[in-house]
C-alpha atoms as a PDB file:
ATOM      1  CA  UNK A   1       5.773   6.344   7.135  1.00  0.00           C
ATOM      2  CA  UNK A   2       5.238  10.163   7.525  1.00  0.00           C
ATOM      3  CA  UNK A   3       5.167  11.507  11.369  1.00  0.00           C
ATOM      4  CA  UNK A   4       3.481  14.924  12.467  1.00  0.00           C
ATOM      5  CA  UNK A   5       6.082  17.551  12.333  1.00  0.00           C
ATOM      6  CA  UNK A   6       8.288  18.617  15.378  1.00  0.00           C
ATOM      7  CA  UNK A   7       8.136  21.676  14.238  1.00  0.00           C
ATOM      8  CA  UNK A   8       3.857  22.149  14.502  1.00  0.00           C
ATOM      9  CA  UNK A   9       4.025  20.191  17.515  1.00  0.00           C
ATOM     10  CA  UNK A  10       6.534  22.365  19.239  1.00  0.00           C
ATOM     11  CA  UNK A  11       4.772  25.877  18.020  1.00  0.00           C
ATOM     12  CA  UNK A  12       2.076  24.467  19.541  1.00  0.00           C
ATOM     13  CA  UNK A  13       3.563  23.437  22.902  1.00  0.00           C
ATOM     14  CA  UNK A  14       5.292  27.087  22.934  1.00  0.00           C
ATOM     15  CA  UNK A  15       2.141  28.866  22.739  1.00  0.00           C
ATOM     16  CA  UNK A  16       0.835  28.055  19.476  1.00  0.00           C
ATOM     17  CA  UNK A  17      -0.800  30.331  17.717  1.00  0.00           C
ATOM     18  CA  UNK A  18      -4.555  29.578  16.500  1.00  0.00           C
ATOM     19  CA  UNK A  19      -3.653  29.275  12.691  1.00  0.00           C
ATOM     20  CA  UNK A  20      -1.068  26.226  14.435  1.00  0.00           C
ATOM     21  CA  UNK A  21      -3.868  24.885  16.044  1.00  0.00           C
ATOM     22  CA  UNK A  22      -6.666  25.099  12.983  1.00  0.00           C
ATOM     23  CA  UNK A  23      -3.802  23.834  11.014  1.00  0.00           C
ATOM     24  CA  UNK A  24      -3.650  20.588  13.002  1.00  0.00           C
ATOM     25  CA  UNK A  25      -7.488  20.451  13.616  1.00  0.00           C
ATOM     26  CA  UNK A  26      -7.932  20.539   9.697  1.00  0.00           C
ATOM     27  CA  UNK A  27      -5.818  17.469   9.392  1.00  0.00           C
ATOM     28  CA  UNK A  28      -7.082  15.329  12.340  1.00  0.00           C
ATOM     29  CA  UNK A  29     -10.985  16.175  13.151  1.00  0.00           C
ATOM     30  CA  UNK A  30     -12.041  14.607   9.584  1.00  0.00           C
ATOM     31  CA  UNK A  31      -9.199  11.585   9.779  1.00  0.00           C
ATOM     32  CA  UNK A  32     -10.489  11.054  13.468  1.00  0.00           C
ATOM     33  CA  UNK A  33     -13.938  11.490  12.816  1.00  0.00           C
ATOM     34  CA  UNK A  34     -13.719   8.598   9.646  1.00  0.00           C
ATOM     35  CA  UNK A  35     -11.655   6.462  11.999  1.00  0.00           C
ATOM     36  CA  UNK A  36     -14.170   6.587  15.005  1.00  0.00           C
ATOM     37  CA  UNK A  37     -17.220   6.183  12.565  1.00  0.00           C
ATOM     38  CA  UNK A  38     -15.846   2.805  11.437  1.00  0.00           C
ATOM     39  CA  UNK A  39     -17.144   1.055  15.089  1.00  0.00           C
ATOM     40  CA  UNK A  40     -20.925   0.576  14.427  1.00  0.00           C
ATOM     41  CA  UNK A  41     -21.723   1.043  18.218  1.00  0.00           C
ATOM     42  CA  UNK A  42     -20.074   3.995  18.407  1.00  0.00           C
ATOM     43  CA  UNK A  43     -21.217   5.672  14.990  1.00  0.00           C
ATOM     44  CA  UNK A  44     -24.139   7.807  17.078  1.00  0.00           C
ATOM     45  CA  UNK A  45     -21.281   8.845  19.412  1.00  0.00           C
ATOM     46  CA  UNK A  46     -18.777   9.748  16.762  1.00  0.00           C
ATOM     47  CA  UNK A  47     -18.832  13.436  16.684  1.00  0.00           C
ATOM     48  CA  UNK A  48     -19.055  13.493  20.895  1.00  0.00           C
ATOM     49  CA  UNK A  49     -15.863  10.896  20.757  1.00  0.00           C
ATOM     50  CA  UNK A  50     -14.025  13.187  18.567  1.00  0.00           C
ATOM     51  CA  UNK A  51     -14.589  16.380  20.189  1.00  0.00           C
ATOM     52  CA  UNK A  52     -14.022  14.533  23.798  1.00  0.00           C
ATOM     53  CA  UNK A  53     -10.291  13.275  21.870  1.00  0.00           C
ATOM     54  CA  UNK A  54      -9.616  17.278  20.791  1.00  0.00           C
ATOM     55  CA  UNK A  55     -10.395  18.135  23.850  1.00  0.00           C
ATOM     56  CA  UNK A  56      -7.621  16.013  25.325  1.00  0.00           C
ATOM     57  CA  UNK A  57      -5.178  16.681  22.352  1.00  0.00           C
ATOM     58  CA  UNK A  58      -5.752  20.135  23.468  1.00  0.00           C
ATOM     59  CA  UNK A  59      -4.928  19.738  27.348  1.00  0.00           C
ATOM     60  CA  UNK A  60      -2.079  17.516  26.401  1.00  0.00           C
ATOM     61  CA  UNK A  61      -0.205  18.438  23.726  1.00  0.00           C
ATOM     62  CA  UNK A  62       1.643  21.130  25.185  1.00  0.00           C
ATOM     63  CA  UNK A  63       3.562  18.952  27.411  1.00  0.00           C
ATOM     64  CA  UNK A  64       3.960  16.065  24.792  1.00  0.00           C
ATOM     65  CA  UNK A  65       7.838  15.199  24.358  1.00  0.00           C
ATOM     66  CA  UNK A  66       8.525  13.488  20.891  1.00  0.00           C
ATOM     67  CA  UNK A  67      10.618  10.541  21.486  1.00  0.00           C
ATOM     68  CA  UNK A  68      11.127   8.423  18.562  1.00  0.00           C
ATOM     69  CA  UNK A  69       9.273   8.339  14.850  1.00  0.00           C
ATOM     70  CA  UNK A  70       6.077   8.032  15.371  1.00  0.00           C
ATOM     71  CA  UNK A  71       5.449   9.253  18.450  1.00  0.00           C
ATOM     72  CA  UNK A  72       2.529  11.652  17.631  1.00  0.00           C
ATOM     73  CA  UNK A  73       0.774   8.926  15.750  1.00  0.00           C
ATOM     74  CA  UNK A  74       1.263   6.681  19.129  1.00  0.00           C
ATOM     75  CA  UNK A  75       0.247   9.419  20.981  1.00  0.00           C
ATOM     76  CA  UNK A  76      -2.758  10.295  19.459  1.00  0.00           C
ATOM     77  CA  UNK A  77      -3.594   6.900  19.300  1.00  0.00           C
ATOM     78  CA  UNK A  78      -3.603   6.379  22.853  1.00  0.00           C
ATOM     79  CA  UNK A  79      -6.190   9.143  23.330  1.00  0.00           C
ATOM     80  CA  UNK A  80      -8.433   7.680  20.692  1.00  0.00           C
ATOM     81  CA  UNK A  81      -8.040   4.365  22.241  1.00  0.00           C
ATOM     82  CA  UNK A  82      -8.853   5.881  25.517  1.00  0.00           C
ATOM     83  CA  UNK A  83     -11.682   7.976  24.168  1.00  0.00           C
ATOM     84  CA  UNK A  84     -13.278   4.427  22.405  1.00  0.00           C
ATOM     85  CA  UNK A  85     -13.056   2.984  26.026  1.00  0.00           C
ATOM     86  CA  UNK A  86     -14.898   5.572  27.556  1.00  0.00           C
ATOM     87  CA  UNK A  87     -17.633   5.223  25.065  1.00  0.00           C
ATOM     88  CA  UNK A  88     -17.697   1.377  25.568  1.00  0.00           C
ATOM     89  CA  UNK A  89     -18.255   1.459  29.018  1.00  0.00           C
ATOM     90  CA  UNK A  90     -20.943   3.918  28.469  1.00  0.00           C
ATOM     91  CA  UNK A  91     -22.650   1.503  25.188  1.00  0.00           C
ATOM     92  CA  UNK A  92     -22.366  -1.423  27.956  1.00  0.00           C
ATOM     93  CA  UNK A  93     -24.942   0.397  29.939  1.00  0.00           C
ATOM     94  CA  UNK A  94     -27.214  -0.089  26.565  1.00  0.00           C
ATOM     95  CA  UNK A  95     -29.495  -3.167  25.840  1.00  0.00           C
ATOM     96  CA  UNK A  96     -27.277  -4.665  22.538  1.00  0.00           C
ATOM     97  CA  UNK A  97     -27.290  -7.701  20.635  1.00  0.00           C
ATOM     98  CA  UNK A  98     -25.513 -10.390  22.195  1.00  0.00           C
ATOM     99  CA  UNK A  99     -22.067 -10.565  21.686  1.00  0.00           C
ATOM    100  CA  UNK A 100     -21.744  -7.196  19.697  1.00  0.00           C
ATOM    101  CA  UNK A 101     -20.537  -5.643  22.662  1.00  0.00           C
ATOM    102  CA  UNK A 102     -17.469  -8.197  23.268  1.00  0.00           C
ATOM    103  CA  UNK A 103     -16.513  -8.056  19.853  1.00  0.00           C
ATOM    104  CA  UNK A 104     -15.990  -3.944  19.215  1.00  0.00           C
ATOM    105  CA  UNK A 105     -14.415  -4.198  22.440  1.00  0.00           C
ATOM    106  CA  UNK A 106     -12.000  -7.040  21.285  1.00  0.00           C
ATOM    107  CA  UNK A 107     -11.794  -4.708  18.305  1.00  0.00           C
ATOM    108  CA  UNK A 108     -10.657  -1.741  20.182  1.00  0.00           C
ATOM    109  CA  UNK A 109      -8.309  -3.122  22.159  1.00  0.00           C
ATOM    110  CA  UNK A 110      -6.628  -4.101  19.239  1.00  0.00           C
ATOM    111  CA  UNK A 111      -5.361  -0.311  18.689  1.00  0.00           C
ATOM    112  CA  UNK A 112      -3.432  -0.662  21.632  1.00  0.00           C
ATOM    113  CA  UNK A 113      -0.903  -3.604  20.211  1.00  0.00           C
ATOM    114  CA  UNK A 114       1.211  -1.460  17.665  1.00  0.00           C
ATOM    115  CA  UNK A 115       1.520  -4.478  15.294  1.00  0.00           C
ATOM    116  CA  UNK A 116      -1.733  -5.128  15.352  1.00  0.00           C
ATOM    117  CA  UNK A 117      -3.502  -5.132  11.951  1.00  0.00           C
ATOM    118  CA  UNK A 118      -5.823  -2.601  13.046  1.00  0.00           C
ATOM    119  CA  UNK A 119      -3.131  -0.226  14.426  1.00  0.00           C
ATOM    120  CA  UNK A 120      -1.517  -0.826  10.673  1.00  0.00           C
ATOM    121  CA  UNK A 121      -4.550   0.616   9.413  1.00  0.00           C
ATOM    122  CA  UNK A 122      -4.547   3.443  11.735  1.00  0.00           C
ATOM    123  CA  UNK A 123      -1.232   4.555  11.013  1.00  0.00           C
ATOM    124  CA  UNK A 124      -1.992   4.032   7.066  1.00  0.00           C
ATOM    125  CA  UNK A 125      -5.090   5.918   7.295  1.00  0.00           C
ATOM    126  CA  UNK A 126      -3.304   8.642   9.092  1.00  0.00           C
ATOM    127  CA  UNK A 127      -0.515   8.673   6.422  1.00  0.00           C
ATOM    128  CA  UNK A 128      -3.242   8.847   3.345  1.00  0.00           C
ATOM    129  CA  UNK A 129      -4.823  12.004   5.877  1.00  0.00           C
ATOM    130  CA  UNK A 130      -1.963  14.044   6.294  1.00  0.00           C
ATOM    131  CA  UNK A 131      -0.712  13.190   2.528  1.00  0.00           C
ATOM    132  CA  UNK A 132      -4.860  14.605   1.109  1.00  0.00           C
ATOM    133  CA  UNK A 133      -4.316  17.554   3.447  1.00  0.00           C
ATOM    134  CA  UNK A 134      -1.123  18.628   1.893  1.00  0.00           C
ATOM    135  CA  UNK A 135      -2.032  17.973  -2.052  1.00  0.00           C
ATOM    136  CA  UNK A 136      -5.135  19.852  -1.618  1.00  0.00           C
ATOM    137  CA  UNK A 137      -3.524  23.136  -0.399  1.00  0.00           C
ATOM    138  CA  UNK A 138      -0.581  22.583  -3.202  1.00  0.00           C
ATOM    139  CA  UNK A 139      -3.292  21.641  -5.890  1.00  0.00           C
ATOM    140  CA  UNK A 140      -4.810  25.380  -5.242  1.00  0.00           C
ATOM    141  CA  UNK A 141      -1.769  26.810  -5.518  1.00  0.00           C
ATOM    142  CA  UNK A 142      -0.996  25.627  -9.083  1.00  0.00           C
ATOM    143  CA  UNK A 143      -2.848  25.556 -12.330  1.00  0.00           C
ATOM    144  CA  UNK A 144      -5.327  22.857 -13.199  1.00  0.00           C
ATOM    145  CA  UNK A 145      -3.290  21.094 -16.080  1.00  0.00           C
ATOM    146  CA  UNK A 146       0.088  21.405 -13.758  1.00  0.00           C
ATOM    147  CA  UNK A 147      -2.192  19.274 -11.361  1.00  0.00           C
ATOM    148  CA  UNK A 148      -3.423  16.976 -13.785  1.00  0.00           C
ATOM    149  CA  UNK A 149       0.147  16.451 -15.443  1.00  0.00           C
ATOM    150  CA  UNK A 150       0.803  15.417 -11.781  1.00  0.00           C
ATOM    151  CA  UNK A 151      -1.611  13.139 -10.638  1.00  0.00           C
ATOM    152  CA  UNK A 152      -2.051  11.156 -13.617  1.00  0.00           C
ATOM    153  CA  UNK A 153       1.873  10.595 -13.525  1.00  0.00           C
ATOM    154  CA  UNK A 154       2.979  10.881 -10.196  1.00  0.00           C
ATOM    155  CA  UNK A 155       0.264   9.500  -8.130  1.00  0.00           C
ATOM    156  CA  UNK A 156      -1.716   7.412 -10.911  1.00  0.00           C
ATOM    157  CA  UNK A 157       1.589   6.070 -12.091  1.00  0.00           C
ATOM    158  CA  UNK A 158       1.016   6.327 -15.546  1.00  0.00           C
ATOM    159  CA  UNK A 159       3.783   6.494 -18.071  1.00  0.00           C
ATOM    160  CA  UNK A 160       5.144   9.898 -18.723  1.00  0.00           C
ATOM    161  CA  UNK A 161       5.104   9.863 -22.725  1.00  0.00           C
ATOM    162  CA  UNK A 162       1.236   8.542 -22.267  1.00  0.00           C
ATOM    163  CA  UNK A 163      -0.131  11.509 -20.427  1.00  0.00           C
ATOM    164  CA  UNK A 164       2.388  13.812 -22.415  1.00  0.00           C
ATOM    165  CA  UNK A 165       0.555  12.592 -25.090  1.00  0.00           C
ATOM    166  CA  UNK A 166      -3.006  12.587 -23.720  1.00  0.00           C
ATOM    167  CA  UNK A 167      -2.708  16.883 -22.448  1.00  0.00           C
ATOM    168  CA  UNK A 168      -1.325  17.537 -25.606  1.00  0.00           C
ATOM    169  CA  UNK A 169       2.383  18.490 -23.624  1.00  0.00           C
ATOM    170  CA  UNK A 170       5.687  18.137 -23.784  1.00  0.00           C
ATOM    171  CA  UNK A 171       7.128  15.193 -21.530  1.00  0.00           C
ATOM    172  CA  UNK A 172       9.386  17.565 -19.828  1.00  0.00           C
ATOM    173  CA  UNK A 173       6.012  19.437 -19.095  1.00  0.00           C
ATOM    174  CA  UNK A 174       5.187  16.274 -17.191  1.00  0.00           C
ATOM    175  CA  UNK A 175       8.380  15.526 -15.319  1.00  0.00           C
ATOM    176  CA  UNK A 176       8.930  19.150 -13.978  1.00  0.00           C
ATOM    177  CA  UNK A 177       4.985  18.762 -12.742  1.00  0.00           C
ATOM    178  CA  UNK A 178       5.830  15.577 -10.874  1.00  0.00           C
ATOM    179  CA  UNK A 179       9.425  16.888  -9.588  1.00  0.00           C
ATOM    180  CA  UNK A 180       7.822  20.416  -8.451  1.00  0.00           C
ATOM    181  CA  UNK A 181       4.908  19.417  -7.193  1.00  0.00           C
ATOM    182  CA  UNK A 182       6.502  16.436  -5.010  1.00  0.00           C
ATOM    183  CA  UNK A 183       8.856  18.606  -4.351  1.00  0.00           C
ATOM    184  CA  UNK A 184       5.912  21.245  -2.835  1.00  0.00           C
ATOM    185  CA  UNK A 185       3.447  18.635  -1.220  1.00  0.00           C
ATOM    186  CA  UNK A 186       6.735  17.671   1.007  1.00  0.00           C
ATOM    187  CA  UNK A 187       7.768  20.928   2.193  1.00  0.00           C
ATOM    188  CA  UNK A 188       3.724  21.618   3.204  1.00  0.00           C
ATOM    189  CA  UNK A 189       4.710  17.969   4.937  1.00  0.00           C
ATOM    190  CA  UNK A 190       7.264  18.847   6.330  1.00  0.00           C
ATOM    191  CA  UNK A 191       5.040  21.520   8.203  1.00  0.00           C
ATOM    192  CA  UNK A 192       3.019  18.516   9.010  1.00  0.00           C
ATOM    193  CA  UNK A 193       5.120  15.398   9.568  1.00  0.00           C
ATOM    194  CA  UNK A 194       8.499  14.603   9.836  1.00  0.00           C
END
């Protein structure tokens, strides 16, 4: 599992700078925002939830003390899973279909056991976010056949001498994509997670 970087979160709780902050906004409004969206009730409310969950992110990540792996994931979490209650209690207020109301709030409550398979998902989801974050910025930094070379091999998992073969390179071509490029996507990462 890949954890949000000490080294983000503590520029940010020493007076990040705004590039920290856009930095972490980039990787978490869309991830939120998909995550949120998922609760029909809420779908209307999504955009409101997220900004309402920034704003606490905001207000309390200065002051947030890593403790273990996976901290920030718990962490940020939490505030969703506050942020969904909040919007419950306001849906409640609503005229719904019976027992649609019970059930997303059975559902949410669900993020707050860890093992949960809905936490699970979170935490994958969250993984697959911060991994798409850092490709993309690596995949502009290199050329388009050092990306392909790469993500048919590394990430597709297709055999090496196959999409040699197919780009019409060598099969070291291939293997020093796949080596550089994991090599890259980690240390953007490692600006990112642990």
């Amino acid at each position: 599992m890949q954890e949000t970087s000490i080294s983000l979160l503590k520029r940010i709780a020493d007076e990040g700078t705004d590039d920290d902050w856009q930095r972490l906004l980039e990787i978490y409004r869309p991830f939120m925002y998909q995550r949120i969206s998922t609760y029909p009730l809420l779908v209307s409310q999504a955009e409101d939830i997220v900004q309402e969950v920034l704003m606490v992110l905001v207000r309390e990540l200065p002051t947030f003390q890593r403790q273990r792996t996976g901290s920030f994931r718990a962490f940020l979490r939490g505030i969703v899973l506050n942020q969904l209650r909040y919007a419950m209690r306001r849906v409640q207020k609503t005229p719904l279909v019976a027992g649609q109301y019970d059930k997303l709030t059975d559902q949410i409550e669900q993020l707050a056991d860890p093992n949960s398979q809905l936490s699970v998902e979170f935490d994958r989801q969250h993984d697959q976010s911060v991994f798409r974050h850092a490709a993309s910025i690596v995949r502009n930094e290199v050329k388009t056949s050092t990306w392909e070379a790469f993500q048919k091999h590394a990430v597709e998992g297709r055999n090496a001498n196959a999409v040699a073969e197919e780009l019409g390179v060598s099969v070291n071509v291939v293997l020093l994509a796949k080596s550089r490029l994991t090599r890259r996507i980690r240390e953007e990462i490692r600006g990112l997670v642990d």
